[in-house]
N, C-alpha and C. Protein backbone atom coordinates (compact mmCIF):
# COMPACT_ATOMS: atom_id res chain seq x y z
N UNK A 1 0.81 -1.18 0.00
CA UNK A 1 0.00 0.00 0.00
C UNK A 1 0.86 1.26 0.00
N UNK A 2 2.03 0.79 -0.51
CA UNK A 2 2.98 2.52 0.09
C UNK A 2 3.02 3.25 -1.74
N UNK A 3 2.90 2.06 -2.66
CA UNK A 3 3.14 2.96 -3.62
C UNK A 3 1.75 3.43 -4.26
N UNK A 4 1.83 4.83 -5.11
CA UNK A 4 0.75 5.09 -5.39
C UNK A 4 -0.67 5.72 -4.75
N UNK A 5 -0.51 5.01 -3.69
CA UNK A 5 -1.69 5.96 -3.07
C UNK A 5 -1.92 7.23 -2.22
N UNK A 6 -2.55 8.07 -1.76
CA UNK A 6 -2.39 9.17 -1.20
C UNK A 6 -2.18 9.04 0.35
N UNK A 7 -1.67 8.56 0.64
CA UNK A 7 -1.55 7.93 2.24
C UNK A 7 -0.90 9.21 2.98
N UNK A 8 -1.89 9.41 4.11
CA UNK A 8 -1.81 10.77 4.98
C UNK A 8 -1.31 9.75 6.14
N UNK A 9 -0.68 11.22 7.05
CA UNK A 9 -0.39 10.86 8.50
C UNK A 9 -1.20 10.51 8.94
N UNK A 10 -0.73 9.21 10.28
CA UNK A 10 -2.08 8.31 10.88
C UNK A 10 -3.58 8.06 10.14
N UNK A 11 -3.20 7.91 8.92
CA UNK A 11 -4.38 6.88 8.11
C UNK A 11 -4.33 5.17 8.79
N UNK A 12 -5.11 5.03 8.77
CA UNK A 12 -5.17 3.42 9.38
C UNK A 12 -6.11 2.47 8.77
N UNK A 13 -5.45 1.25 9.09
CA UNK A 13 -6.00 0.29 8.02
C UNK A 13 -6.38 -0.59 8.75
N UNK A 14 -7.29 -1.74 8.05
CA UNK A 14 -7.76 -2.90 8.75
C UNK A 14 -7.45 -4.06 7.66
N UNK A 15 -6.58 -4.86 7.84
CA UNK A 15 -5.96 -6.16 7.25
C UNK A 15 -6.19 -7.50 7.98
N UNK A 16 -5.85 -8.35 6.61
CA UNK A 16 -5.74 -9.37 7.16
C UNK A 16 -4.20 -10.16 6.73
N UNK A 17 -3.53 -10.67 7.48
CA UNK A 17 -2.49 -11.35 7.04
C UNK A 17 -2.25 -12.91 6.58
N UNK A 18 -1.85 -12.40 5.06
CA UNK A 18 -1.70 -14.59 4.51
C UNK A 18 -0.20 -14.62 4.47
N UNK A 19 0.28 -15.56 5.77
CA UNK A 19 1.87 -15.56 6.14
C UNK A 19 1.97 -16.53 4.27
N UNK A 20 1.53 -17.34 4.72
CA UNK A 20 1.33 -18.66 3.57
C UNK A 20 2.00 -17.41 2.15
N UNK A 21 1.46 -16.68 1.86
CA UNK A 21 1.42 -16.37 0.34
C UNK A 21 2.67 -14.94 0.36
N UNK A 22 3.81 -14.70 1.76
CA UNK A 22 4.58 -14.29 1.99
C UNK A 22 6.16 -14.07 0.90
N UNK A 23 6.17 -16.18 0.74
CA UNK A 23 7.32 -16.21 -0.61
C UNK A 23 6.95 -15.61 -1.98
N UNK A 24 5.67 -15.41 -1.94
CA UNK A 24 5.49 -15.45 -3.63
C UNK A 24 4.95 -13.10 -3.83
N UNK A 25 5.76 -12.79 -2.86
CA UNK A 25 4.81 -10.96 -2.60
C UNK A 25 6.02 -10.43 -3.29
N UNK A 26 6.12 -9.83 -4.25
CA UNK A 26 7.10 -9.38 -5.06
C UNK A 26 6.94 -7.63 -4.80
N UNK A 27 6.65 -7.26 -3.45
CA UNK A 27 6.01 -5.91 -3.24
C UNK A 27 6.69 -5.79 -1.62
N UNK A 28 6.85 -4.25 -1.13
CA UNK A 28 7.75 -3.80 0.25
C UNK A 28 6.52 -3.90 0.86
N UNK A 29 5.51 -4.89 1.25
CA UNK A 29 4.59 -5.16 2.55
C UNK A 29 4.03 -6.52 1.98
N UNK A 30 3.79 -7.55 3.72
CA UNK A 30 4.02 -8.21 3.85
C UNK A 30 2.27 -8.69 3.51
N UNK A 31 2.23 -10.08 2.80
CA UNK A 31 0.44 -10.65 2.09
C UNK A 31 -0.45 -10.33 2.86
N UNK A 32 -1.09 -10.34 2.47
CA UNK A 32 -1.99 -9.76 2.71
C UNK A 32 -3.54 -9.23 2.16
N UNK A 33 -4.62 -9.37 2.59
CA UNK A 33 -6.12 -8.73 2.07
C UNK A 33 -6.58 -7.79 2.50
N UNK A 34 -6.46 -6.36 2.15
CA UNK A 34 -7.27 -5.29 3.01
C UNK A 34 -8.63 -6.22 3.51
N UNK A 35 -8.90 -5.42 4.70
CA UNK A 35 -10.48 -5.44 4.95
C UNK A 35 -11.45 -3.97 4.47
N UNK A 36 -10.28 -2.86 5.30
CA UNK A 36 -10.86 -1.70 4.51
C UNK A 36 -9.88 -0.34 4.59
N UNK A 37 -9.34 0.23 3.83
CA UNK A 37 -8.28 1.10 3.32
C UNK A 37 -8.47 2.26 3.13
N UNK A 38 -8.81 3.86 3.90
CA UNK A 38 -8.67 4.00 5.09
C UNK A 38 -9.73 3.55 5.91
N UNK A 39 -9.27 3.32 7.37
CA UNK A 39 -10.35 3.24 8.24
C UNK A 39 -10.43 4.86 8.33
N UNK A 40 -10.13 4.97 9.47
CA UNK A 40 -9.88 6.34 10.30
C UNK A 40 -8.97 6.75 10.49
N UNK A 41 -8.82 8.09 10.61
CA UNK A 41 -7.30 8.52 11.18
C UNK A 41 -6.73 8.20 12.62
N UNK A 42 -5.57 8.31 12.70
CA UNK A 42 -5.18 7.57 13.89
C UNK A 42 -5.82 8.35 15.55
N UNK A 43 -5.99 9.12 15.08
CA UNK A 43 -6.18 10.34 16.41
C UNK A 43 -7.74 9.98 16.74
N UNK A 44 -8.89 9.30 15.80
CA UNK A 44 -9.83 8.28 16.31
C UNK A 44 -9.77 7.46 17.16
N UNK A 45 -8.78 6.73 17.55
CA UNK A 45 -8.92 5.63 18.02
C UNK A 45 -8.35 5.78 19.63
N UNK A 46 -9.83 5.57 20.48
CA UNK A 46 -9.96 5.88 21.36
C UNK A 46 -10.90 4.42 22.20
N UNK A 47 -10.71 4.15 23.09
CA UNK A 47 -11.19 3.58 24.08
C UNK A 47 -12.60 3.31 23.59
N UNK A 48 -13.59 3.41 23.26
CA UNK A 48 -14.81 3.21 22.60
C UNK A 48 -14.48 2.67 21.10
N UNK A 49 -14.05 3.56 20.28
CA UNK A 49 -13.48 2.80 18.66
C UNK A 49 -13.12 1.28 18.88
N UNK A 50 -12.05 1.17 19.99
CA UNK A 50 -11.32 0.41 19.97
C UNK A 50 -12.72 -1.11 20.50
N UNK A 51 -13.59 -0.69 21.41
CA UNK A 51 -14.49 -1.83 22.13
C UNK A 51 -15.63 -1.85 20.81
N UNK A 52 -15.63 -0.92 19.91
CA UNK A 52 -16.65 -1.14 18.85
C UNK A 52 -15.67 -2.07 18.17
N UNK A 53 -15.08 -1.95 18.17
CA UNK A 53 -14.27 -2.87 16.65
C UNK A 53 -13.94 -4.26 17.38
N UNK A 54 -13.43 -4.70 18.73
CA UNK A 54 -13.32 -5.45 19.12
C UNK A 54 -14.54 -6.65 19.48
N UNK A 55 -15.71 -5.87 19.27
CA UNK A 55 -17.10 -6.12 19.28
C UNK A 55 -17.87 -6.73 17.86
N UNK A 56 -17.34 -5.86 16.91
CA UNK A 56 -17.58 -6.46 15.02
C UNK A 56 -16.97 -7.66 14.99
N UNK A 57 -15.09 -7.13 15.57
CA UNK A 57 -14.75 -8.76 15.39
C UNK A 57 -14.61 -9.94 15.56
N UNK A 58 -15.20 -9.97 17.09
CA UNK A 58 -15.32 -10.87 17.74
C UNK A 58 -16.89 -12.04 17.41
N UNK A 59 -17.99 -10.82 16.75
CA UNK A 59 -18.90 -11.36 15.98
C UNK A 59 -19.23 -12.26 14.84
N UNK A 60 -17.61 -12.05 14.62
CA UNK A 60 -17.24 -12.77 12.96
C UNK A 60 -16.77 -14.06 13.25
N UNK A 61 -17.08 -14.91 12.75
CA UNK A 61 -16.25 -16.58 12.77
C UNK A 61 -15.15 -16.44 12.28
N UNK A 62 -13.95 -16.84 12.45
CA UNK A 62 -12.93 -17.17 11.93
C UNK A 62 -13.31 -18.07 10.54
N UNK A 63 -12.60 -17.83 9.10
CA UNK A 63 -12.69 -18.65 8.04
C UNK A 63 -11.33 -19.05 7.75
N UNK A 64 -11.80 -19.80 6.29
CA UNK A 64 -10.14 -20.30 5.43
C UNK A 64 -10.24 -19.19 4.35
N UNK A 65 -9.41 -19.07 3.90
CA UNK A 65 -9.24 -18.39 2.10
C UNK A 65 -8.85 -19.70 1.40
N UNK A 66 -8.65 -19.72 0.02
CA UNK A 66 -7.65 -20.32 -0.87
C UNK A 66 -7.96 -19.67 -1.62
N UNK A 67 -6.52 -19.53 -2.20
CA UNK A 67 -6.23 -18.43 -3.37
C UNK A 67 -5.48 -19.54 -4.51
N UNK A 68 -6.03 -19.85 -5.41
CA UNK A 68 -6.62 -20.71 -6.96
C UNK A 68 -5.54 -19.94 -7.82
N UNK A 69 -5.36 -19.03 -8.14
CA UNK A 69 -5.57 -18.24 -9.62
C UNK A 69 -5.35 -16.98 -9.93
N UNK A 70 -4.24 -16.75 -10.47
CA UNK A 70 -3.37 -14.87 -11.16
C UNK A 70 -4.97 -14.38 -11.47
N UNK A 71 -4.78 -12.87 -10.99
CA UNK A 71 -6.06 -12.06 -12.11
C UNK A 71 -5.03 -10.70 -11.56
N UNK A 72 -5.20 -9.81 -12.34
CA UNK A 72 -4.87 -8.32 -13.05
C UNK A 72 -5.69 -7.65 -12.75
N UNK A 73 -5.15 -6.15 -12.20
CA UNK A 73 -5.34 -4.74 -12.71
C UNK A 73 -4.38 -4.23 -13.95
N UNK A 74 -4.71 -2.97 -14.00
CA UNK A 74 -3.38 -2.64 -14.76
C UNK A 74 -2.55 -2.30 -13.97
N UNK A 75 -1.49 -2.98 -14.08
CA UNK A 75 -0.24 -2.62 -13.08
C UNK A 75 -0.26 -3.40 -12.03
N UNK A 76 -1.15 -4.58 -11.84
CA UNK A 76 -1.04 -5.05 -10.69
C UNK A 76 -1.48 -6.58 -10.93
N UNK A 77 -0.48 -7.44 -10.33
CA UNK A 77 -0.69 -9.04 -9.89
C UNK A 77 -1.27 -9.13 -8.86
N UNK A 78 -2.45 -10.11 -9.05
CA UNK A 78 -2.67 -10.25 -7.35
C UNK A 78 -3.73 -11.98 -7.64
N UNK A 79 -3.84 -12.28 -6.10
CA UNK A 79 -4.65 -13.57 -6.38
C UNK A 79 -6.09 -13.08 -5.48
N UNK A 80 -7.11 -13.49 -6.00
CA UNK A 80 -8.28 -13.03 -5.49
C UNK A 80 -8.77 -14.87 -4.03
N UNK A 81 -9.14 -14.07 -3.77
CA UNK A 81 -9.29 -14.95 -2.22
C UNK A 81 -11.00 -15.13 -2.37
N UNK A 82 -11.09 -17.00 -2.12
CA UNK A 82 -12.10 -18.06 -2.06
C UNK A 82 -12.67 -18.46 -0.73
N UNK A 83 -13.61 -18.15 -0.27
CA UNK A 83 -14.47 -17.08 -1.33
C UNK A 83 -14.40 -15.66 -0.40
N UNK A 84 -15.18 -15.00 -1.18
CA UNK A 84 -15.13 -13.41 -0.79
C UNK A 84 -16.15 -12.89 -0.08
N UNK A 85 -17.36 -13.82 0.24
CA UNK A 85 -18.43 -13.20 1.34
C UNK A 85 -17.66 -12.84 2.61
N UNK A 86 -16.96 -13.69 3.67
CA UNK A 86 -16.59 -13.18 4.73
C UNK A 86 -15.81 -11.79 4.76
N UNK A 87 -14.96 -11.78 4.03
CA UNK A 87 -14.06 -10.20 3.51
C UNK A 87 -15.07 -9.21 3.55
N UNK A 88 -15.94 -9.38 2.29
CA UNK A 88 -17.29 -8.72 2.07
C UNK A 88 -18.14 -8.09 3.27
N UNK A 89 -18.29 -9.07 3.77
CA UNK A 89 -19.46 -9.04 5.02
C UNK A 89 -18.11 -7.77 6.26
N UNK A 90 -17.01 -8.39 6.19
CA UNK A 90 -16.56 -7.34 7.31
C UNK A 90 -16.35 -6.10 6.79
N UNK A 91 -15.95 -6.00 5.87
CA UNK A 91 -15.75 -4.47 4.94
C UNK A 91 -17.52 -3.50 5.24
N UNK A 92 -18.26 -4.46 4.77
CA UNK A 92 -19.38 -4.18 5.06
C UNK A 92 -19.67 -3.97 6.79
N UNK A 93 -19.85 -4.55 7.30
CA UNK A 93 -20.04 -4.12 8.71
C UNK A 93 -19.34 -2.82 9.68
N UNK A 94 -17.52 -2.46 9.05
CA UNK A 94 -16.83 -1.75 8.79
C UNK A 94 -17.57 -0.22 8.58
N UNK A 95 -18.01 -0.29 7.22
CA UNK A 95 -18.20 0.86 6.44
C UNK A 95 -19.79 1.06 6.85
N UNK A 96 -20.50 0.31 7.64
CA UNK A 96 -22.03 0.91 7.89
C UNK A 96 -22.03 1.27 9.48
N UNK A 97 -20.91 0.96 10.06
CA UNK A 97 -20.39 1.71 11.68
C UNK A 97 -19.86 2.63 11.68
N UNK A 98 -18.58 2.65 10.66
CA UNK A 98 -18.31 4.05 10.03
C UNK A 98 -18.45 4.26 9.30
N UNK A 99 -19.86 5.22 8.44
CA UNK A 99 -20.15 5.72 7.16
C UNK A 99 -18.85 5.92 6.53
N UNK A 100 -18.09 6.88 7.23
CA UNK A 100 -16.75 8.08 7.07
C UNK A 100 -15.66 7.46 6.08
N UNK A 101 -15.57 6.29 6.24
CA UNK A 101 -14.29 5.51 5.85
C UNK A 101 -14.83 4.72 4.58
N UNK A 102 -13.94 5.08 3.98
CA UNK A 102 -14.82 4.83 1.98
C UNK A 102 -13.88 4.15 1.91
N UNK A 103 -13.90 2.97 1.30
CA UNK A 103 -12.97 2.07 0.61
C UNK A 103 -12.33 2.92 -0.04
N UNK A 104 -10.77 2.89 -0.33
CA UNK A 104 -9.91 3.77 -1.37
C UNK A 104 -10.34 5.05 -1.48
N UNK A 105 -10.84 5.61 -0.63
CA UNK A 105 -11.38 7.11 -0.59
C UNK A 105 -12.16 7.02 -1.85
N UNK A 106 -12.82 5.89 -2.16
CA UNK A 106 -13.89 6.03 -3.32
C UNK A 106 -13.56 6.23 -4.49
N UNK A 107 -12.35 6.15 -4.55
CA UNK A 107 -10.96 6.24 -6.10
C UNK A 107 -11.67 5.50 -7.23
N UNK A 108 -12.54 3.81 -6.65
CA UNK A 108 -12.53 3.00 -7.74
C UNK A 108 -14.35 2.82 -7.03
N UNK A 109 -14.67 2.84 -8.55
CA UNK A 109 -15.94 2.53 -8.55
C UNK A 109 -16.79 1.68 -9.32
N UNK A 110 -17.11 0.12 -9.74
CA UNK A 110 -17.16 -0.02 -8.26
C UNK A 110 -16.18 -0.29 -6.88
N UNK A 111 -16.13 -0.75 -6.14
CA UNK A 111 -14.87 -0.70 -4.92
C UNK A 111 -14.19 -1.89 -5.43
N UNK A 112 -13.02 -1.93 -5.61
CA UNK A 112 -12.15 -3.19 -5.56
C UNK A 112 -12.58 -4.44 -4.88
N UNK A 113 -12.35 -5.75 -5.78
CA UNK A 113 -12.80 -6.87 -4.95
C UNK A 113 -11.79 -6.94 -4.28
N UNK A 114 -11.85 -7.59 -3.07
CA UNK A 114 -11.18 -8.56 -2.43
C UNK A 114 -9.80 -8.97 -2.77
N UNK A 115 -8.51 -8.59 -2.37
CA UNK A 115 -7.44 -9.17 -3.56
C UNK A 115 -5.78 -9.14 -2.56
N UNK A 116 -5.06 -10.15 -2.94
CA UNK A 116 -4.07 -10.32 -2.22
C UNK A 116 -3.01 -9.38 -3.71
N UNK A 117 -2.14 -8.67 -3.49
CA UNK A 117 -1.45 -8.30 -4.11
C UNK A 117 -0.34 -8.99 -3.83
N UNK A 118 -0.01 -8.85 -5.33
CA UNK A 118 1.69 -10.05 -5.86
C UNK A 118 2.54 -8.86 -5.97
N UNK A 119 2.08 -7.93 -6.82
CA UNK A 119 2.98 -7.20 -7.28
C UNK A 119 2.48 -5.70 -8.35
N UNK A 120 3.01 -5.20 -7.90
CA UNK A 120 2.36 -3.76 -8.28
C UNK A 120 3.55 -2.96 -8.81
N UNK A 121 4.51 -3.17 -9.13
CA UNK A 121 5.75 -2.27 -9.80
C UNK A 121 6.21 -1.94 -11.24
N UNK A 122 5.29 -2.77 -11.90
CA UNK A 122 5.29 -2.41 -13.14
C UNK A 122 4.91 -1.35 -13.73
N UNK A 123 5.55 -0.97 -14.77
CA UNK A 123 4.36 0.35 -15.71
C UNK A 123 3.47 -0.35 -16.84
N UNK A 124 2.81 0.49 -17.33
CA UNK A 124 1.96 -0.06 -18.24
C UNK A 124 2.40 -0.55 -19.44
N UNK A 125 3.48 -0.29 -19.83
CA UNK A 125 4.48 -0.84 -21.23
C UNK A 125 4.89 -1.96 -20.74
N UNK A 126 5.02 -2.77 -19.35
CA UNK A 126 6.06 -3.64 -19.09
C UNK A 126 5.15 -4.74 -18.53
N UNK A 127 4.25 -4.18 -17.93
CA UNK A 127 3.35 -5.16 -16.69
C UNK A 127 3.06 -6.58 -17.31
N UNK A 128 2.49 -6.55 -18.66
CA UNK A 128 1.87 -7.79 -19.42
C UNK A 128 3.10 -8.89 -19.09
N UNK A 129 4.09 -8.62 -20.16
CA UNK A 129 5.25 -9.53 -19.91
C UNK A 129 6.07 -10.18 -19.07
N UNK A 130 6.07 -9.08 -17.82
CA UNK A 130 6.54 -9.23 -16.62
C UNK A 130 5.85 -9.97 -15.74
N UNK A 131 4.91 -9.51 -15.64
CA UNK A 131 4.02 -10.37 -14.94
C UNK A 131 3.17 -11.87 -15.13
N UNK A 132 3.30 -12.06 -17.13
CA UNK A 132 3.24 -13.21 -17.73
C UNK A 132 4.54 -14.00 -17.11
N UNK A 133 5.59 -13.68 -16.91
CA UNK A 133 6.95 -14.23 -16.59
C UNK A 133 6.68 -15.04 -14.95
N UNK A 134 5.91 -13.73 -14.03
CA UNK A 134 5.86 -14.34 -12.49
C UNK A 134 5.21 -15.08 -12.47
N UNK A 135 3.59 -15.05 -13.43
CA UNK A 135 2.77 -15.86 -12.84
C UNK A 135 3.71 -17.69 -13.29
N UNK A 136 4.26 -17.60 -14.35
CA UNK A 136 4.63 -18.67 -14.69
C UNK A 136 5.53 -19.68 -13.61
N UNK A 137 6.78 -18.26 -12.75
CA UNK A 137 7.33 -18.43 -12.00
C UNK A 137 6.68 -19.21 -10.75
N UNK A 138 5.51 -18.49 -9.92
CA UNK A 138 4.35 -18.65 -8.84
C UNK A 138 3.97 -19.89 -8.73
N UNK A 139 3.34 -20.10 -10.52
CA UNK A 139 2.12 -21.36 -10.54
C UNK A 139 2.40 -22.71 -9.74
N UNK A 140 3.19 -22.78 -9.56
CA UNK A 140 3.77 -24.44 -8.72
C UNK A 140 3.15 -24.14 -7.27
N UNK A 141 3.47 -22.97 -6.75
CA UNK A 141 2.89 -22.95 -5.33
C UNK A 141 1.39 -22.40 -4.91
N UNK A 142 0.58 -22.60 -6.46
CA UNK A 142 -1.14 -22.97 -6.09
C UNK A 142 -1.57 -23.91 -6.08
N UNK A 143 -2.60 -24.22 -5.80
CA UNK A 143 -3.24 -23.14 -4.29
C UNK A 143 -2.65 -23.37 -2.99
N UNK A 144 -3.50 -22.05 -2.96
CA UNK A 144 -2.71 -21.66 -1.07
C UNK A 144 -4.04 -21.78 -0.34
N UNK A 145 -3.97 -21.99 0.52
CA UNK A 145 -5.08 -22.10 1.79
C UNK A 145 -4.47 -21.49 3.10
N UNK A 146 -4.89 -20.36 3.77
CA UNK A 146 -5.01 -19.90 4.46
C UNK A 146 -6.45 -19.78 5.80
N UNK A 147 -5.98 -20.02 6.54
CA UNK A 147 -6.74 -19.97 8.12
C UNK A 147 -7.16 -18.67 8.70
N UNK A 148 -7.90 -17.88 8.52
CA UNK A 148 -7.79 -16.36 8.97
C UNK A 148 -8.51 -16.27 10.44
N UNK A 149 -8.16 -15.68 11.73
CA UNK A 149 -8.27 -15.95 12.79
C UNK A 149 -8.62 -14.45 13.72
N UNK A 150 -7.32 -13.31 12.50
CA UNK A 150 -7.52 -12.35 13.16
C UNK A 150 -7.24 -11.06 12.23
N UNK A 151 -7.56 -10.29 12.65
CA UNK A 151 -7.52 -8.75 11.71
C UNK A 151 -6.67 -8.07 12.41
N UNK A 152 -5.34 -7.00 11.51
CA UNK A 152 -5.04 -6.30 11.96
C UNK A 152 -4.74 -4.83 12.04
N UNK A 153 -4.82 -3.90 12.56
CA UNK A 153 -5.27 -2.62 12.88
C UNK A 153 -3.70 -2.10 12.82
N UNK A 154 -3.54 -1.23 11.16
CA UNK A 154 -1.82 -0.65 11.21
C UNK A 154 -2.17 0.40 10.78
N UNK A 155 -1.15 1.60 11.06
CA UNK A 155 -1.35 2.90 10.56
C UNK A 155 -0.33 3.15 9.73
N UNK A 156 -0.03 4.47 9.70
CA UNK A 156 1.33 5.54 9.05
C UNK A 156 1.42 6.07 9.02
N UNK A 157 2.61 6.49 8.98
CA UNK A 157 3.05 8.08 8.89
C UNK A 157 3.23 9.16 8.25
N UNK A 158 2.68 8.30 7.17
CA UNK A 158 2.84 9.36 5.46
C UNK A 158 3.46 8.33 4.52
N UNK A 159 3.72 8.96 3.43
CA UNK A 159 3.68 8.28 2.51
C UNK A 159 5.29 7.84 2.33
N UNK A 160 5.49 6.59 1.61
CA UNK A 160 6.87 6.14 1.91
C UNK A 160 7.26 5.79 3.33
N UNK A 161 6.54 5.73 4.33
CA UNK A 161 7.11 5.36 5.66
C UNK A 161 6.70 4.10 6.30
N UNK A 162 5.88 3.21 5.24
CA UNK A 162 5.52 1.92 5.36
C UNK A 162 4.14 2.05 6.28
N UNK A 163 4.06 0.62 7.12
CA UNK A 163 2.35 0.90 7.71
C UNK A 163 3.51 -0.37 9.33
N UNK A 164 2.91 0.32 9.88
CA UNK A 164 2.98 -0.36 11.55
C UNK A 164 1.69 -0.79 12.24
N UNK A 165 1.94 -1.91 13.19
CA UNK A 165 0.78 -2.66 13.72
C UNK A 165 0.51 -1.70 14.72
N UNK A 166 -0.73 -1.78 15.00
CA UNK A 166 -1.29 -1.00 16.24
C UNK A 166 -2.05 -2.19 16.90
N UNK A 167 -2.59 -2.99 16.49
CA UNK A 167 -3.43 -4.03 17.35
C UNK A 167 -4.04 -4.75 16.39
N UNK A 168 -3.88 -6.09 17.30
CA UNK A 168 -4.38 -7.37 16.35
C UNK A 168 -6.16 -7.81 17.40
N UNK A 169 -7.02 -7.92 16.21
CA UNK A 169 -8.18 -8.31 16.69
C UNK A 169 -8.23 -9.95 16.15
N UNK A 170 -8.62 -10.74 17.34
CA UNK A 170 -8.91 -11.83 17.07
C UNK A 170 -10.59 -11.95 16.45
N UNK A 171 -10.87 -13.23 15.91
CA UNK A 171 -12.06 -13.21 15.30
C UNK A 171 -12.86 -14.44 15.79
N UNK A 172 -14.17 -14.27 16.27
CA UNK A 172 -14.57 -15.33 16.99
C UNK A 172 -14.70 -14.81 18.30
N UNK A 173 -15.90 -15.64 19.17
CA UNK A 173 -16.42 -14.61 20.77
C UNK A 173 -15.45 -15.15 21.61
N UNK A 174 -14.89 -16.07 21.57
CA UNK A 174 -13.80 -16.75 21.95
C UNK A 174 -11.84 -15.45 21.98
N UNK A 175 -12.39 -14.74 21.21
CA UNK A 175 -10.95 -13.96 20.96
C UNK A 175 -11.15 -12.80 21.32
N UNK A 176 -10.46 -11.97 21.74
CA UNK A 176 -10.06 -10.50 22.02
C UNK A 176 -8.64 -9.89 21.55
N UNK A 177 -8.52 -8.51 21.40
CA UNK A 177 -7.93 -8.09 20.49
C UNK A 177 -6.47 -7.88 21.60
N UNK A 178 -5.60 -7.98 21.11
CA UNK A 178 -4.32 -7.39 21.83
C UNK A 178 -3.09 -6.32 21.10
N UNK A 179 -2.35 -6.43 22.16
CA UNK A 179 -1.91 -4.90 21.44
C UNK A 179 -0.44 -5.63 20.43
């Protein structure tokens, strides 16, 4: 998420992490599925934010992903994650607690599915070939299956300064979030 986008001080995000799909991220942050990109700014998150969100996620069952299969933007590799209701459903629950927080500040319309990014460094003269080259490279280590258990809550500092954990929410009434 560092290249390309307009990323302000203490913007904060809600992720999920696929350690599993770690070897194959040809990108400076670690696999991963947004849940929703920005949440809030960091100066939100207060003692109430924090028991609302710990409250959404604790509502949610823990699922699996498996990620099957290369699909494209322009400029971008990524594997789309099986299936996409649970993602869906929290993005959704997300964005109707906080109106405020628009997927991609509403950049893409409709909102981006669901998507683990491979690789995003290409330009548009190069991406086809290059990325015809990785997926070829990749294909041996599909599918991936992933266990998702917990969401995590990272901010930043601006742009180019990467994204840091602020707190991991477990998923399931069984889990609570820690720092």
């Amino acid at each position: 998420m560092d290249d390309g986008w307009p990323d302000l001080p203490g913007d904060m995000a809600l992720s999920i992490r696929i350690p599993e799909a770690n070897p194959l991220v040809r990108a400076d942050f670690p696999a991963h599925v947004t849940v929703l990109y920005p949440f809030l700014d960091a100066a939100r998150l207060t003692p109430s934010t924090d028991r609302a969100l710990t409250s959404l996620f604790t509502a949610a069952a823990p699922f699996t992903l498996k990620f099957t299969e290369f699909r494209r933007y322009p400029g971008v590799l990524y594997l789309p994650p099986e299936p996409e209701d649970p993602l869906r459903a929290l993005t959704r629950a997300l964005t109707e607690r906080w109106p405020e927080a628009v997927p991609y500040r509403g950049v893409f319309t409709p909102p981006l599915a669901p998507h683990l990014t491979l690789a995003n460094h290409e330009g548009p003269d190069t991406y086809e070939a290059a990325y015809d080259a990785l997926e070829q490279e990749l294909a041996p280590y599909l599918p991936l299956v992933s266990h998702v258990s917990t969401v995590h809550l990272i901010v930043t500092d601006g742009p180019g300064t990467g994204w840091r954990d602020l707190k991991t929410y477990g998923l399931g009434p069984d889990r609570h979030g820690s720092l």
